[in-house]
N, C-alpha and C. Protein backbone atom coordinates (compact mmCIF):
# COMPACT_ATOMS: atom_id res chain seq x y z
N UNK A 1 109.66 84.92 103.85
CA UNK A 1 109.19 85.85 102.84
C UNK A 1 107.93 86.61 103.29
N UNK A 2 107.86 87.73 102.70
CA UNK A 2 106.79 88.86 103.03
C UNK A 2 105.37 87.71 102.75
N UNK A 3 105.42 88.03 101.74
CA UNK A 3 103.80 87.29 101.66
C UNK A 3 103.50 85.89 102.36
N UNK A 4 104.43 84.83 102.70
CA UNK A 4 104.26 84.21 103.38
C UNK A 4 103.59 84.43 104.75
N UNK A 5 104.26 85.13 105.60
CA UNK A 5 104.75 85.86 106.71
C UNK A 5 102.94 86.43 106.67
N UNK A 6 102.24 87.30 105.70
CA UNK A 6 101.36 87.93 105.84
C UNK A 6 99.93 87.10 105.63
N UNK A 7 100.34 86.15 104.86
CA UNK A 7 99.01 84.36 104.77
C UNK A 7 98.87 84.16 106.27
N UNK A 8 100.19 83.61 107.08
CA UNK A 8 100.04 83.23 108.22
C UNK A 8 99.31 84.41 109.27
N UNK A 9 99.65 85.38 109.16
CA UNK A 9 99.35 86.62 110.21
C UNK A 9 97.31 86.79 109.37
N UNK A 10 97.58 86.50 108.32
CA UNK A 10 96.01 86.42 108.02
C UNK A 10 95.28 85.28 108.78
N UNK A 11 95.79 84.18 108.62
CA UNK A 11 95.50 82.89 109.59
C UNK A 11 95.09 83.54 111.02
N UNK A 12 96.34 84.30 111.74
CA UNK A 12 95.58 84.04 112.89
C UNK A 12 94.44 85.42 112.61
N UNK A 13 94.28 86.23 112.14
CA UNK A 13 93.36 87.58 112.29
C UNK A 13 92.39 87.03 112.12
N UNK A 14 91.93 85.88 111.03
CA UNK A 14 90.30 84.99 110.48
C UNK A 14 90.06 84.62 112.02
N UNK A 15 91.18 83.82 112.87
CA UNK A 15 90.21 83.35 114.16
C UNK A 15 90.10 84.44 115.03
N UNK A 16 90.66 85.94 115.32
CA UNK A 16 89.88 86.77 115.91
C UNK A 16 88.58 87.05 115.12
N UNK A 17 88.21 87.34 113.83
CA UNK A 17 87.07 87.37 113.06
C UNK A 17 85.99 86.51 113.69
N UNK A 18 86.34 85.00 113.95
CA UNK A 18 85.56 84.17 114.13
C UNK A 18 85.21 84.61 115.73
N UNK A 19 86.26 84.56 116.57
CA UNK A 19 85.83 84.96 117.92
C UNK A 19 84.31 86.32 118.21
N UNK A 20 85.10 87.32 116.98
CA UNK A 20 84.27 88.48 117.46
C UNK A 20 82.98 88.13 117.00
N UNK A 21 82.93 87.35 116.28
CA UNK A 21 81.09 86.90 115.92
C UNK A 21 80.64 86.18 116.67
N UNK A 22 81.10 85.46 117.62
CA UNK A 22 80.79 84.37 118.88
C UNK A 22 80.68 85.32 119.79
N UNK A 23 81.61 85.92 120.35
CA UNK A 23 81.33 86.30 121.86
C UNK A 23 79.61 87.36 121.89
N UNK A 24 79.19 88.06 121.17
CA UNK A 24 77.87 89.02 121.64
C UNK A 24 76.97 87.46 121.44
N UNK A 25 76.81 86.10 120.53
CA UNK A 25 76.26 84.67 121.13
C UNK A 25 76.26 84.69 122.71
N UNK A 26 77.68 84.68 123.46
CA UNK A 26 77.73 83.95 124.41
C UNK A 26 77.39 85.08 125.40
N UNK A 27 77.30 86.48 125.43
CA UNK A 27 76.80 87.19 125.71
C UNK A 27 75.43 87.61 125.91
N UNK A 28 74.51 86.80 124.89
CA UNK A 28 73.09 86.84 124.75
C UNK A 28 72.77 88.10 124.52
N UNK A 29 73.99 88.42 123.44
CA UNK A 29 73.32 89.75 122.55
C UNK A 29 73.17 89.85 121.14
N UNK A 30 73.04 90.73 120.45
CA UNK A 30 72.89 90.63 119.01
C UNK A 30 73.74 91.82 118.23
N UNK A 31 74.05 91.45 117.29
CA UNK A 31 75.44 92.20 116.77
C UNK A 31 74.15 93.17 115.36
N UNK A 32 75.01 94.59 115.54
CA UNK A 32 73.74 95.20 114.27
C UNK A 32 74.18 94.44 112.85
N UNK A 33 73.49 94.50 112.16
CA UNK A 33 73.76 93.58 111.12
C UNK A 33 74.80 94.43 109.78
N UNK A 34 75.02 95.65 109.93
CA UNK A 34 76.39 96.14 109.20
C UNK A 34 77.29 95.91 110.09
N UNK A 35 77.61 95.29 111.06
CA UNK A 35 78.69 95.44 112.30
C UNK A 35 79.16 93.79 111.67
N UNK A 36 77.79 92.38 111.62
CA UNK A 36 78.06 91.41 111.26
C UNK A 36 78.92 91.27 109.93
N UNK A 37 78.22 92.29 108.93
CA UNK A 37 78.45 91.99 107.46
C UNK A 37 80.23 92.43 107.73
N UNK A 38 80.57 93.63 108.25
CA UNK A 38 81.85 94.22 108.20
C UNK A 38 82.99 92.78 108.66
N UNK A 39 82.40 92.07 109.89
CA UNK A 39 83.15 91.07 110.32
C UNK A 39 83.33 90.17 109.39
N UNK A 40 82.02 89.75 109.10
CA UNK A 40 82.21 88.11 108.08
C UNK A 40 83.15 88.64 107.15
N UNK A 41 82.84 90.00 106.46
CA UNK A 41 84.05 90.58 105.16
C UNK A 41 85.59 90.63 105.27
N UNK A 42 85.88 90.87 106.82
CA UNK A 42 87.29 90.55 107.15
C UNK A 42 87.58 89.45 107.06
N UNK A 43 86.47 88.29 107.65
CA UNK A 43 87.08 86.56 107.91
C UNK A 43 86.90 86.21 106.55
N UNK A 44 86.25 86.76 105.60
CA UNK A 44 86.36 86.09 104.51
C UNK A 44 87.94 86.34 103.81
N UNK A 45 88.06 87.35 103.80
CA UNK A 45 89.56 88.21 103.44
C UNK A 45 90.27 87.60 103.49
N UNK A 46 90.53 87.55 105.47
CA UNK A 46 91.93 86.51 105.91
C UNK A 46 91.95 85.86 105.79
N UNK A 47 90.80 84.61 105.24
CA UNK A 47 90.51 82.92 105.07
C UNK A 47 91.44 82.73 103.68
N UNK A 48 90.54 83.85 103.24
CA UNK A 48 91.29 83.24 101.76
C UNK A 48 92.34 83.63 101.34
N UNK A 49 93.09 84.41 102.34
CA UNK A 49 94.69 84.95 102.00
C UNK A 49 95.46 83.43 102.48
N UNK A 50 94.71 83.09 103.89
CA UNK A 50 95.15 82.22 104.60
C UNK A 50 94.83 80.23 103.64
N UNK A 51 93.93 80.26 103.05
CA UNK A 51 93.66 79.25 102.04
C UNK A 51 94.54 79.27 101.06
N UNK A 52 94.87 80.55 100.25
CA UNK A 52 96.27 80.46 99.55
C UNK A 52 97.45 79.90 100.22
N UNK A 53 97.96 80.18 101.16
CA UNK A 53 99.06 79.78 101.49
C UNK A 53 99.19 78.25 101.83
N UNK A 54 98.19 77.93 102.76
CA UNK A 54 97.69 76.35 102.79
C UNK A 54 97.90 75.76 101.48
N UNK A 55 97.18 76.11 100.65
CA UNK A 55 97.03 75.44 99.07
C UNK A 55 98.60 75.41 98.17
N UNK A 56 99.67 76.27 98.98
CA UNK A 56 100.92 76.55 97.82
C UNK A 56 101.80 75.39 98.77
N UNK A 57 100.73 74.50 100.06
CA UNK A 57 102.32 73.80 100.45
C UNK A 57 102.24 72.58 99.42
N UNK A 58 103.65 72.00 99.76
CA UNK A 58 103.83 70.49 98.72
C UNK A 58 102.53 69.73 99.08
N UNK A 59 101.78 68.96 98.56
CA UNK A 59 101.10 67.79 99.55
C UNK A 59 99.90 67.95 99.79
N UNK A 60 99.68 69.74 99.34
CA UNK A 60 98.29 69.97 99.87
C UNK A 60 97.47 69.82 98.77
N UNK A 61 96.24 69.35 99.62
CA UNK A 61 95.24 69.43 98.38
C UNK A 61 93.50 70.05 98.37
N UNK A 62 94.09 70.69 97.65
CA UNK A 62 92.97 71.73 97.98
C UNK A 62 92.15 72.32 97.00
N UNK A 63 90.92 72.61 96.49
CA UNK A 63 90.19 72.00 95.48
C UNK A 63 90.73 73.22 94.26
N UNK A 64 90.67 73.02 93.07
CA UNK A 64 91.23 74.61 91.98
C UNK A 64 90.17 75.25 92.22
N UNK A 65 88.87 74.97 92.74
CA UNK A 65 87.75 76.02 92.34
C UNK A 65 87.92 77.34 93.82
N UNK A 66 88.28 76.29 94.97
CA UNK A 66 88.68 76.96 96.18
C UNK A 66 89.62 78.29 95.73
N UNK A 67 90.99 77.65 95.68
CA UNK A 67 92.26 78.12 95.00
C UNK A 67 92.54 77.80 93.74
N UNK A 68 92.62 78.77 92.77
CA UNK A 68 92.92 78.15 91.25
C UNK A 68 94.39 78.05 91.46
N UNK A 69 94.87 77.37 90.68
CA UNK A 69 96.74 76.98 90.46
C UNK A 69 97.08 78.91 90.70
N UNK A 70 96.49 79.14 89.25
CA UNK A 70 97.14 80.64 89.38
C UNK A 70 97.27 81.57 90.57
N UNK A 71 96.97 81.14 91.57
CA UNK A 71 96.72 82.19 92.61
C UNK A 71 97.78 81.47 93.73
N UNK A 72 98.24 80.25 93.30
CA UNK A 72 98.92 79.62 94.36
C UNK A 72 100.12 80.30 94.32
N UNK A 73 100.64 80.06 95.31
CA UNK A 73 102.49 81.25 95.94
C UNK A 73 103.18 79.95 95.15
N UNK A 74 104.16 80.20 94.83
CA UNK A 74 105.38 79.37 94.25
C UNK A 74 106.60 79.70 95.75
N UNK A 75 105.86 78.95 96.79
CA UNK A 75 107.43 78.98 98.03
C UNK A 75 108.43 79.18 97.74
N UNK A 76 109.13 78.27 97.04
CA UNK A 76 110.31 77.98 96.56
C UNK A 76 110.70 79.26 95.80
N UNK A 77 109.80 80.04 95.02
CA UNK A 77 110.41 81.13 94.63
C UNK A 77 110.72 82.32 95.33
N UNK A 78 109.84 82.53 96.21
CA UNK A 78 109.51 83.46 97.15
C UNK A 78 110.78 83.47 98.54
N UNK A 79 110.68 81.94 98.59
CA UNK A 79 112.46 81.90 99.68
C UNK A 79 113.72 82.51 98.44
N UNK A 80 113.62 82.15 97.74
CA UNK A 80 114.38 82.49 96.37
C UNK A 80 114.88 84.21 96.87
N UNK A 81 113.50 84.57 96.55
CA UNK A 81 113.91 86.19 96.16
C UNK A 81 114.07 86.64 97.66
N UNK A 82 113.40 86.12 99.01
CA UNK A 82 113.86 87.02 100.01
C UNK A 82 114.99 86.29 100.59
N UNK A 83 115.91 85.43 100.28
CA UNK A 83 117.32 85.12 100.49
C UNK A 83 118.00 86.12 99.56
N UNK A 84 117.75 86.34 98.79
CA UNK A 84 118.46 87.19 97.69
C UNK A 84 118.37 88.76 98.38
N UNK A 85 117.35 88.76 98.38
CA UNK A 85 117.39 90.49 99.44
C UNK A 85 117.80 90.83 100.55
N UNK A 86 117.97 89.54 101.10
CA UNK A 86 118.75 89.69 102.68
C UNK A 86 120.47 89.39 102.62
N UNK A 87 120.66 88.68 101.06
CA UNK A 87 122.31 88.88 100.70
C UNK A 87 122.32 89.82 100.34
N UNK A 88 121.40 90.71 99.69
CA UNK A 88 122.01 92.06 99.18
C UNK A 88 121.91 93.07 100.23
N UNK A 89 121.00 92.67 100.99
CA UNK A 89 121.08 93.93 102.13
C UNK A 89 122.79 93.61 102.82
N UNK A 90 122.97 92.57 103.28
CA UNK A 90 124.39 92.28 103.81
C UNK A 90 125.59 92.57 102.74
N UNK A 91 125.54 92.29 102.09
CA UNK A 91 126.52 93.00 101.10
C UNK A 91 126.69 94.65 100.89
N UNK A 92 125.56 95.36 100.93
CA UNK A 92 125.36 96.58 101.26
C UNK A 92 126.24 96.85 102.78
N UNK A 93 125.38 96.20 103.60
CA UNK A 93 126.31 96.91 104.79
C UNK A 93 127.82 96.84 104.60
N UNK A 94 128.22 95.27 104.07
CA UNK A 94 130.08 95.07 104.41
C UNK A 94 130.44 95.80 103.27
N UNK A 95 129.85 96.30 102.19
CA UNK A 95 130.74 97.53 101.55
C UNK A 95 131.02 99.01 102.45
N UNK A 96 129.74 99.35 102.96
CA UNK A 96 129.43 100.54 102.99
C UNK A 96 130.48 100.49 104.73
N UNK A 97 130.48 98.82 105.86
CA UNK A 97 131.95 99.47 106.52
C UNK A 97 133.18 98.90 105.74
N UNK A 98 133.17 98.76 104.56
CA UNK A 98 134.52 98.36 103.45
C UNK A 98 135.21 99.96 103.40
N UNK A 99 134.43 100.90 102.94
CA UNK A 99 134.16 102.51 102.60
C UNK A 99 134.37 103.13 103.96
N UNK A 100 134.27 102.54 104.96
CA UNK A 100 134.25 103.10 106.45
C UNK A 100 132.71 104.57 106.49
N UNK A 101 131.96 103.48 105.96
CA UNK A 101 130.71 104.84 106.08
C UNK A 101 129.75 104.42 107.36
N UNK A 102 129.48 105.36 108.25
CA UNK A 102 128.35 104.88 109.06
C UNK A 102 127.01 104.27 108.32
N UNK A 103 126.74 103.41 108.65
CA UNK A 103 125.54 102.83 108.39
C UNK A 103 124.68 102.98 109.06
N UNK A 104 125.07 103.08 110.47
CA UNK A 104 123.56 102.67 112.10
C UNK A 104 124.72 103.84 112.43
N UNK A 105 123.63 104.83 113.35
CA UNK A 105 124.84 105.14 114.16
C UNK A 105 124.71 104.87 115.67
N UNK A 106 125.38 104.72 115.98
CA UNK A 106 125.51 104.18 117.55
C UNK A 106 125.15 105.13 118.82
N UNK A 107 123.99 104.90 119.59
CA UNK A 107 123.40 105.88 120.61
C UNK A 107 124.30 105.99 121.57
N UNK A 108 125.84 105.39 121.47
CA UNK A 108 126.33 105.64 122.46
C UNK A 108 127.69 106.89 121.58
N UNK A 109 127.37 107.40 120.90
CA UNK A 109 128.15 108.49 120.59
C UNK A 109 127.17 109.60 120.55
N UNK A 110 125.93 110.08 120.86
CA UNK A 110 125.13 110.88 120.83
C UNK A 110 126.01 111.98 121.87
């Protein structure tokens, strides 16, 4: 599912966040301090897109004040609806060659 798919891809973007605030450290330089604020504002972003998804698995436990219930993903619904959109996209296609309509057309008839 989409939003799944986009928690995780938030996951990994927070540890480039984290990297880009380390390396001008290991550099022995200093970052201007709207350059810092802009970073921490992304890792905060992706953390907590990425803390939602953590918090919606079975098992997890993770505090309500962190993640309130309400904000947690319901998985199970979310596989729900994008199984449902990927039968309807397939059903779409086997009508549409049921109808004999191009769907894709093939670069080898160009």
């Amino acid at each position: 599912p989409q939003a799944i798919g986009r928690s995780l891809i938030d996951g990994l973007v927070s540890n480039v966040y984290v990297i880009s605030l380390r390396q001008p450290e290991i550099q022995q330089r200093r970052l201007a301090p709207w350059r810092s604020l802009a970073i921490l504002e992304g890792w905060l972003k992706t953390m907590k897109s990425y803390l939602r998804f953590l918090a919606s698995l079975p098992g997890a436990e993770v505090p309500e004040d962190l993640v309130p219930a309400s904000d947690r993903m319901d998985i199970a619904e979310l596989t729900r609806q994008a199984e449902a959109a990927e039968a309807r996209f397939h059903q779409s296609i086997a009508e549409a060659k049921a109808a004999s309509v191009t769907v894709y057309r093939s670069s080898t008839h160009d």
